[in-house]
Protein backbone atom coordinates (compact mmCIF):
# COMPACT_ATOMS: atom_id res chain seq x y z
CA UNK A 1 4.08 -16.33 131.17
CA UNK A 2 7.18 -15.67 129.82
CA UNK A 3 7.22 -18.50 127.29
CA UNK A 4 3.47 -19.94 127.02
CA UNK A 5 -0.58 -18.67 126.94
CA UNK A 6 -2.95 -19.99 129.17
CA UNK A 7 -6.09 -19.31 128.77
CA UNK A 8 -9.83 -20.38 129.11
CA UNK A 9 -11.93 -20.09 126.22
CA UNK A 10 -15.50 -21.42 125.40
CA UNK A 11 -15.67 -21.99 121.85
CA UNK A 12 -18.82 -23.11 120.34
CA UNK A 13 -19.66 -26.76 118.88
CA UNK A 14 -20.02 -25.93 115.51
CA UNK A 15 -16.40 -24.64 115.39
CA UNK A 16 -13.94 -26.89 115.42
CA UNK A 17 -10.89 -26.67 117.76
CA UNK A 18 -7.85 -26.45 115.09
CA UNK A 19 -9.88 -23.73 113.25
CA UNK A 20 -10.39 -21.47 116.26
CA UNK A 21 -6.72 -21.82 117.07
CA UNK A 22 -6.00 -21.38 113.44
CA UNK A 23 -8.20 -17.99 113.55
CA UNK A 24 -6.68 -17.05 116.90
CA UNK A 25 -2.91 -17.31 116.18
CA UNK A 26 -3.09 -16.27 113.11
CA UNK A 27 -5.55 -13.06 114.17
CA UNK A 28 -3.27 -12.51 116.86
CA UNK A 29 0.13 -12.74 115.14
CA UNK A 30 -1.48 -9.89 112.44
CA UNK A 31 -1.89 -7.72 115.39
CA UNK A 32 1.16 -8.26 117.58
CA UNK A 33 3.45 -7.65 114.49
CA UNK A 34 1.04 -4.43 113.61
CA UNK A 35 1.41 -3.19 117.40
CA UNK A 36 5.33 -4.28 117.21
CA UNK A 37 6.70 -3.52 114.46
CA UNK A 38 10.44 -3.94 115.74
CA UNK A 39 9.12 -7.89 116.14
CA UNK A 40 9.48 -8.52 112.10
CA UNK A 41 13.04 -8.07 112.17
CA UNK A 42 13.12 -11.19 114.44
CA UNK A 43 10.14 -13.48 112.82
CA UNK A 44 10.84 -12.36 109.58
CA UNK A 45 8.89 -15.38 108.19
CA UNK A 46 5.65 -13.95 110.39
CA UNK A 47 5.79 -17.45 112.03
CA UNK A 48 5.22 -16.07 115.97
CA UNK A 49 3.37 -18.71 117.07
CA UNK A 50 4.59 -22.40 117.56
CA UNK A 51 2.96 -25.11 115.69
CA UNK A 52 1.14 -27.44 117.99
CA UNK A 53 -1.29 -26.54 121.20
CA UNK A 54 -3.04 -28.47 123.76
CA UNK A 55 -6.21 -27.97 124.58
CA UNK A 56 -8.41 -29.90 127.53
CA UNK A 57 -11.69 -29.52 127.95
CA UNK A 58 -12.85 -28.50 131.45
CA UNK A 59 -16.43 -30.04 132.51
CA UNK A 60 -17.06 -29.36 136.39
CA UNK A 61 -13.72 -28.20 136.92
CA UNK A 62 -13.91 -25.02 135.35
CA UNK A 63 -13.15 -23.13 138.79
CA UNK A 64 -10.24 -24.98 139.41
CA UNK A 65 -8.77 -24.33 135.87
CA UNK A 66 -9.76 -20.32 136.24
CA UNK A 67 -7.93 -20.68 139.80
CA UNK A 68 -5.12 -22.27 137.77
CA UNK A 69 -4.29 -20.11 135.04
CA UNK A 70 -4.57 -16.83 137.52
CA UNK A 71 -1.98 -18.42 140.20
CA UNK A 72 0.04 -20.23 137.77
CA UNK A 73 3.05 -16.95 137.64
CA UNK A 74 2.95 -16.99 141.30
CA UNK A 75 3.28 -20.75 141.50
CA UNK A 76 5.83 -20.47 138.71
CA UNK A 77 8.17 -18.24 140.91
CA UNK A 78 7.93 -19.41 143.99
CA UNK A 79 9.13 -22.83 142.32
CA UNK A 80 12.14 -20.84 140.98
CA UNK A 81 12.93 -19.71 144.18
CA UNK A 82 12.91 -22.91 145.78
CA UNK A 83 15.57 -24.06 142.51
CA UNK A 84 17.78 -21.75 143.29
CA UNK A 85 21.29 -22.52 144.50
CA UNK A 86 23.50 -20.19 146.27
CA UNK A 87 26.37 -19.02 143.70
CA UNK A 88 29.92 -18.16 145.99
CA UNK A 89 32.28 -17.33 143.89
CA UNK A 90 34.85 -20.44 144.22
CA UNK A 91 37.86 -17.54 143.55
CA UNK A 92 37.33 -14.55 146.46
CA UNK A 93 34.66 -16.78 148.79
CA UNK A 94 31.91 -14.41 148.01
């Protein structure tokens, strides 16, 4: 998505949540700004990521979430499609 992550992750017991999300943002912002350099112009204070997450755990639905995150772009633009107004320019009628 243009503006958020989804994604499905197992993570063990003995690690706690906030320390694998620690590890993976900060992991992840090290390589993104490696791949991209251009990017450090614009988060100049290496802070790529936003501060907070959610996280849910999954159970029995697991299939469902999986389903989820895969259609979620697809659900995303057929919902902009649906918000979309008609523009007609109010000065030639087009």
């Amino acid at each position: 998505m243009a503006d958020h992550i989804h994604m499905l992750v197992k993570i063990p017991p003995k690690i706690s949540v906030s320390s694998f999300m620690g590890y993976l943002k900060g992991k992840s912002s090290l390589m993104i700004f490696d791949e991209h350099a251009n990017l450090k112009y614009n988060y100049g204070n290496r802070h790529f990521w936003s501060e907070g997450y959610y996280v849910s755990t999954v159970g029995l639905n697991k299939k469902a979430v999986q389903n989820y995150i895969r259609n979620q772009e697809l659900e995303d633009q057929i919902a902009d499609k649906k918000s979309i107004k008609e523009y007609k320019d109010p000065f030639t009628g087009k």
